[in-house]
N, C-alpha and C. Protein backbone atom coordinates (compact mmCIF):
# COMPACT_ATOMS: atom_id res chain seq x y z
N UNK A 1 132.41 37.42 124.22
CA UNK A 1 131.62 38.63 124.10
C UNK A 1 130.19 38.34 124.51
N UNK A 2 129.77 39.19 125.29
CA UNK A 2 128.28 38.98 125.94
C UNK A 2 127.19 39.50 124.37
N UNK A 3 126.35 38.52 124.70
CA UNK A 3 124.72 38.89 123.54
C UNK A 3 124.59 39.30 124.28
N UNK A 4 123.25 40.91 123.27
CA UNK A 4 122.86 42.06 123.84
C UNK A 4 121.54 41.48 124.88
N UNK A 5 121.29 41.61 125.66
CA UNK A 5 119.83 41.21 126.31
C UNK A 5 118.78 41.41 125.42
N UNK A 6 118.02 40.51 125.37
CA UNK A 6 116.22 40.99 124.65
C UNK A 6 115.71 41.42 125.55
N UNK A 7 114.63 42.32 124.91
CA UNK A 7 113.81 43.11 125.63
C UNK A 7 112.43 42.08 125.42
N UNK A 8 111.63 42.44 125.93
CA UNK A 8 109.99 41.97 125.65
C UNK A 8 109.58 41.93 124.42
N UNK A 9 110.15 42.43 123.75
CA UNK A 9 109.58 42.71 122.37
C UNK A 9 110.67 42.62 121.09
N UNK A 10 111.76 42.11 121.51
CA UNK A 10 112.76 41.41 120.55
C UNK A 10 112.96 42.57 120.21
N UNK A 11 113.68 43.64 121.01
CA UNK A 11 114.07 45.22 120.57
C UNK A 11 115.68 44.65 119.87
N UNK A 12 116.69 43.73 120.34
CA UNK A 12 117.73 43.23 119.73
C UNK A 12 117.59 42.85 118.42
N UNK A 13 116.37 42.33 117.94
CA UNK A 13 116.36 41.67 117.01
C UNK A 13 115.83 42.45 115.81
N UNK A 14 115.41 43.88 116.05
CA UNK A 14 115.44 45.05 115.25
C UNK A 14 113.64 45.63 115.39
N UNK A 15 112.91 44.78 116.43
CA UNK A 15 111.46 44.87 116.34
C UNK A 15 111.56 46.41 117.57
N UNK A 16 110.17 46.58 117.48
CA UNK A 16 110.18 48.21 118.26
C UNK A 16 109.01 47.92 119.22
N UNK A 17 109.36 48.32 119.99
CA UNK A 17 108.35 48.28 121.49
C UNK A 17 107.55 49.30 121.33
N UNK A 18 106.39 49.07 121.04
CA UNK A 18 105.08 50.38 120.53
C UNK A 18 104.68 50.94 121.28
N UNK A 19 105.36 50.29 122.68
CA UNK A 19 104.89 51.12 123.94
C UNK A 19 105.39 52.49 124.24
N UNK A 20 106.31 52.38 123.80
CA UNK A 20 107.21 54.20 123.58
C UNK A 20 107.17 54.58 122.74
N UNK A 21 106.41 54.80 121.55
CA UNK A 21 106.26 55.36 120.37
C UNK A 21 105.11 55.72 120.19
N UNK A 22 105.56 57.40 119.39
CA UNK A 22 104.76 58.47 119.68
C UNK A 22 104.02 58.02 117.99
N UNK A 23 102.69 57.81 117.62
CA UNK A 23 102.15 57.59 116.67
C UNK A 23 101.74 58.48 116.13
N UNK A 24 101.39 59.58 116.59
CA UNK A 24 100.84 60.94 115.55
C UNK A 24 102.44 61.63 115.95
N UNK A 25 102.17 62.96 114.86
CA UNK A 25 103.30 64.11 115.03
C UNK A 25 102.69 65.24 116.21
N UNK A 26 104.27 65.17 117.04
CA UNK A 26 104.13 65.15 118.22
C UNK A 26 104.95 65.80 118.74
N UNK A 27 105.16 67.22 119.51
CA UNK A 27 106.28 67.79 119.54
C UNK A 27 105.75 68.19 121.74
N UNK A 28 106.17 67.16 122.06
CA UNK A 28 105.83 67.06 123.82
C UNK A 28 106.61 68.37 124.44
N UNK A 29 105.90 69.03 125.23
CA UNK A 29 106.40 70.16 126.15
C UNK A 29 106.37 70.01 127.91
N UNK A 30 107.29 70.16 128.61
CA UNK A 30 107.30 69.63 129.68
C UNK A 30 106.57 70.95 130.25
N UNK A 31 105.47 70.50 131.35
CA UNK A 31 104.88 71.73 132.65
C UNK A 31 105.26 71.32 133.84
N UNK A 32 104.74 71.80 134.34
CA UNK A 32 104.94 71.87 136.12
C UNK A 32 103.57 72.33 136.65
N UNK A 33 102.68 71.23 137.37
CA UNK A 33 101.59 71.91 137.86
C UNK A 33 101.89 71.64 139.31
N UNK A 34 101.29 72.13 140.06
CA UNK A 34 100.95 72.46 141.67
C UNK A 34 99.76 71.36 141.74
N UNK A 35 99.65 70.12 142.87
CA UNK A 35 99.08 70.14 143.12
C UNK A 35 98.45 69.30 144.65
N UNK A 36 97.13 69.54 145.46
CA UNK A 36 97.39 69.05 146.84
C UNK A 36 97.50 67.55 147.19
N UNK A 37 97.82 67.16 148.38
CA UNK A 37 98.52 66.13 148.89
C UNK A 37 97.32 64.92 147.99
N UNK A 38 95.84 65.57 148.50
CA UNK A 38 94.85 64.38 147.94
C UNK A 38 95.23 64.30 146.63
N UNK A 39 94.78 65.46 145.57
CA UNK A 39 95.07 64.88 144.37
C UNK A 39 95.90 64.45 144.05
N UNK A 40 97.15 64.58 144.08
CA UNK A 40 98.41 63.85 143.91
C UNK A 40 98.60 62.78 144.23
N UNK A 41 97.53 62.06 145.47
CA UNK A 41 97.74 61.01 146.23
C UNK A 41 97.08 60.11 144.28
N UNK A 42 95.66 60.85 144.48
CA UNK A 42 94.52 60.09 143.65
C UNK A 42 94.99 59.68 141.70
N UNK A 43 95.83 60.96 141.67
CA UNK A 43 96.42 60.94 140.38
C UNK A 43 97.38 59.97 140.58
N UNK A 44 98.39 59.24 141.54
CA UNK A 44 99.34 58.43 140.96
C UNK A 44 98.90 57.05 140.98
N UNK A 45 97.43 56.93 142.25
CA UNK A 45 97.03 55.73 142.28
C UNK A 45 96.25 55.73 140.68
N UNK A 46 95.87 56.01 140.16
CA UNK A 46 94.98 56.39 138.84
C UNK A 46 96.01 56.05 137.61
N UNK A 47 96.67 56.37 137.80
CA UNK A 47 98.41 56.09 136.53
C UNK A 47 98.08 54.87 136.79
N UNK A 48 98.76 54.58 137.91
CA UNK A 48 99.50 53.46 138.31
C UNK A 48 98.30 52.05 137.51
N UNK A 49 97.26 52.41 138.00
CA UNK A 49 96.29 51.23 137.47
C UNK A 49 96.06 50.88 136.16
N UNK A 50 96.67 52.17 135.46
CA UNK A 50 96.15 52.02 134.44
C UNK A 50 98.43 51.75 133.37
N UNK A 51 98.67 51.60 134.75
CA UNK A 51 99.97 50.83 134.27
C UNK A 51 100.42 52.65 133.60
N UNK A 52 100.57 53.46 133.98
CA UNK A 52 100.98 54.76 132.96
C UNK A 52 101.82 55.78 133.48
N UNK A 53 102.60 56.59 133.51
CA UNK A 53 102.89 57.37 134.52
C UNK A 53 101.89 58.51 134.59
N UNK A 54 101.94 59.39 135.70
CA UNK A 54 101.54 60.09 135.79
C UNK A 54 101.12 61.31 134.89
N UNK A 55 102.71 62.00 134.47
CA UNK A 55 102.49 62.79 133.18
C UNK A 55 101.76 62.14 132.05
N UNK A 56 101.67 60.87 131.48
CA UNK A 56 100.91 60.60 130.32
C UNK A 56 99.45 60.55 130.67
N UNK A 57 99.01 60.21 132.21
CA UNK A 57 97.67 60.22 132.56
C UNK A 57 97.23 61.89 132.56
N UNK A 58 97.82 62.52 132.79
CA UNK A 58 97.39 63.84 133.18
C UNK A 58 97.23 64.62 131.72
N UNK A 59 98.38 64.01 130.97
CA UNK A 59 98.30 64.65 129.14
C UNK A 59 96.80 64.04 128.79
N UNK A 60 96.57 62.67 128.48
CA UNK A 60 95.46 61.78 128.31
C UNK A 60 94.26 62.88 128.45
N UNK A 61 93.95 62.73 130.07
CA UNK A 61 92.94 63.71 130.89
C UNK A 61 92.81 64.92 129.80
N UNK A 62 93.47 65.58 129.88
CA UNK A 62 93.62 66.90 129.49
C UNK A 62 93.36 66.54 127.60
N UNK A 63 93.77 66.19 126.74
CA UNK A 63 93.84 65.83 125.46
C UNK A 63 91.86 65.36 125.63
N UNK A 64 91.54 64.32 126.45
CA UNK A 64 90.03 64.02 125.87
C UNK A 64 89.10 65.51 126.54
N UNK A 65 89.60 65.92 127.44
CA UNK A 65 89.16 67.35 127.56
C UNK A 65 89.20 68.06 126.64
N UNK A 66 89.95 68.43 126.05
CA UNK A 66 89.68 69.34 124.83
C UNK A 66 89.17 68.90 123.80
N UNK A 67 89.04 67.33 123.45
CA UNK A 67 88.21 66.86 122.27
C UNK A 67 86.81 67.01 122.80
N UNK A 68 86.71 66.93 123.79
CA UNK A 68 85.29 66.92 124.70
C UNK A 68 84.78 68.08 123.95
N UNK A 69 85.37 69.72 124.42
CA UNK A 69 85.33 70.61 124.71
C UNK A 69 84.85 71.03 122.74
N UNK A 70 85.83 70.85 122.13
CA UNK A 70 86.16 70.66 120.36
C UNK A 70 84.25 70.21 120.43
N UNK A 71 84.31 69.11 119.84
CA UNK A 71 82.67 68.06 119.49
C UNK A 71 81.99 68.87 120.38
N UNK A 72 82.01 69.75 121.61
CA UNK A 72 80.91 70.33 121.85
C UNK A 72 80.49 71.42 120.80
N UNK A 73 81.51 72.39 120.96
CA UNK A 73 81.17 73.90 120.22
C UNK A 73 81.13 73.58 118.97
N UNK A 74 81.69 72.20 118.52
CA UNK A 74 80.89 72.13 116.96
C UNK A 74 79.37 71.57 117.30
N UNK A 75 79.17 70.75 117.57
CA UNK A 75 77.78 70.45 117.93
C UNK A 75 76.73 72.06 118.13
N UNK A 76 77.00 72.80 118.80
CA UNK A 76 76.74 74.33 119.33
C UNK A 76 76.62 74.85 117.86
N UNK A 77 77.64 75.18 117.22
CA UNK A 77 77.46 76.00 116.04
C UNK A 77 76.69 75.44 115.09
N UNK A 78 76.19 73.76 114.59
CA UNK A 78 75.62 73.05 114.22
C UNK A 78 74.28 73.55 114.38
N UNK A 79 73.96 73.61 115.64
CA UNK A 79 72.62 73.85 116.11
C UNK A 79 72.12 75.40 115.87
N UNK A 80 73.43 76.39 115.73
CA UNK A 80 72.92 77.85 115.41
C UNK A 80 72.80 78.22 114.14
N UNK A 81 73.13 77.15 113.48
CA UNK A 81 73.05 77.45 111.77
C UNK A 81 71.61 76.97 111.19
N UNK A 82 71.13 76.05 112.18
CA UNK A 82 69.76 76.08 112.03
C UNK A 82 68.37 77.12 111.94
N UNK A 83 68.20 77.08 110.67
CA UNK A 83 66.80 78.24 110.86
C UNK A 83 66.00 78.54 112.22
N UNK A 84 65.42 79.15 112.86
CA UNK A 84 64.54 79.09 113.77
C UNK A 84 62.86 78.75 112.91
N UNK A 85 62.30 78.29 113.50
CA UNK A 85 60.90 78.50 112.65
C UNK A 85 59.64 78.82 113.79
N UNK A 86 58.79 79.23 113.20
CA UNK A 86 57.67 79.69 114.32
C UNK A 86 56.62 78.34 114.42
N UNK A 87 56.50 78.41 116.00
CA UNK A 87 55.58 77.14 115.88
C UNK A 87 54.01 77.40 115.49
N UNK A 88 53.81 78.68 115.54
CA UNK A 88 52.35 79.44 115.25
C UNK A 88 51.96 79.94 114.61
N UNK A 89 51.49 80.97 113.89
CA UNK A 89 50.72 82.06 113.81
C UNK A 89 50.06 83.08 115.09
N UNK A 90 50.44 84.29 114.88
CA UNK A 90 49.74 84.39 116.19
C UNK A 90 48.15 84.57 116.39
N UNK A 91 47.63 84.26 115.63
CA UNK A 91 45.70 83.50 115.70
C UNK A 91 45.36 82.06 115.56
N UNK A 92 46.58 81.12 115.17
CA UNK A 92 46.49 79.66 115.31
C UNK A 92 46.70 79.28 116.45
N UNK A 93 46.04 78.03 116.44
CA UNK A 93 46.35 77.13 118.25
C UNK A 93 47.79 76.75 117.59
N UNK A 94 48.32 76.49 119.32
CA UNK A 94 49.84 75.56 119.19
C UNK A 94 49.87 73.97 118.43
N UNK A 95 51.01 74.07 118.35
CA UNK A 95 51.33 72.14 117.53
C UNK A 95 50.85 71.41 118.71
N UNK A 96 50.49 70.28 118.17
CA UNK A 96 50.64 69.47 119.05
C UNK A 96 51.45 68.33 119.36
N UNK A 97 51.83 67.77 120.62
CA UNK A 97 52.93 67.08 120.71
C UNK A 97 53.70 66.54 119.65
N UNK A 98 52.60 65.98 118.81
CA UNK A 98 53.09 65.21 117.89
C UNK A 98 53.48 65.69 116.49
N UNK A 99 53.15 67.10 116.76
CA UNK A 99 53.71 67.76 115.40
C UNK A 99 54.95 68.00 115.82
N UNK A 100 55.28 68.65 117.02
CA UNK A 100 56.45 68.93 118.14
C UNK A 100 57.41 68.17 117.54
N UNK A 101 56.95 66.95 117.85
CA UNK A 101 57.97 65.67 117.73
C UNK A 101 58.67 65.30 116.40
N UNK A 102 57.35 65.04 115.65
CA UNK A 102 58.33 64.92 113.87
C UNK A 102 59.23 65.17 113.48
N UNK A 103 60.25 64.30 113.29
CA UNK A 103 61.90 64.79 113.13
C UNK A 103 61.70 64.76 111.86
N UNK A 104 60.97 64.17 110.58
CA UNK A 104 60.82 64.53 109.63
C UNK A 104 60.86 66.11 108.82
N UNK A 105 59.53 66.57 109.68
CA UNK A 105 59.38 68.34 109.48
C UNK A 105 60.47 69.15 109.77
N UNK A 106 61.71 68.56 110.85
CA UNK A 106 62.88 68.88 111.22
C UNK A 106 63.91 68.91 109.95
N UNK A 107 63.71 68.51 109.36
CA UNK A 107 64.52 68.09 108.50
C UNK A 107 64.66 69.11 107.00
């Protein structure tokens, strides 16, 4: 009777190759995008380097895009919950740089 082959990672021996395993909960949906000869050329050389297929480079891409996108508009709403304050009076002179600057008074 033939032994089962090992894999790289002693998958026979009951260990798990972490390279295919999905670590968060994860429910993958297959697309279909269109796209031209260049990008397609640029996207598989781009996988490829980074040892990945294509679809996981293009999920990747797309996934730090929307965290991008996420940490912005919180950052955004962060900044609109902030009071406005007046830098004047309108018969006082302006701040000066260095009042400008004080992240203290910001605070």
């Amino acid at each position: 009777m033939k032994e089962p082959q090992q894999s790289l990672h002693g998958a026979s021996r009951g260990l798990i190759d972490t390279n295919f395993v999905c670590h968060y909960p994860c429910a993958m949906k297959n697309v279909t995008i269109t796209l031209d000869e260049e990008v397609a050329r640029w996207v598989r050389v781009e996988a490829a380097k980074r040892e990945s297929s294509v679809s996981r480079f293009v999920g990747e891409m797309l996934r730090e895009q929307m965290r991008s996108e996420d940490a912005y508009e919180l950052a955004r709403r962060q900044f609109l919950v902030v009071q406005s304050r007046l830098l004047r009076e309108s018969d006082s002179k302006l701040p000066s740089r260095e009042e400008l600057h004080d992240r203290a008074a910001l605070r």
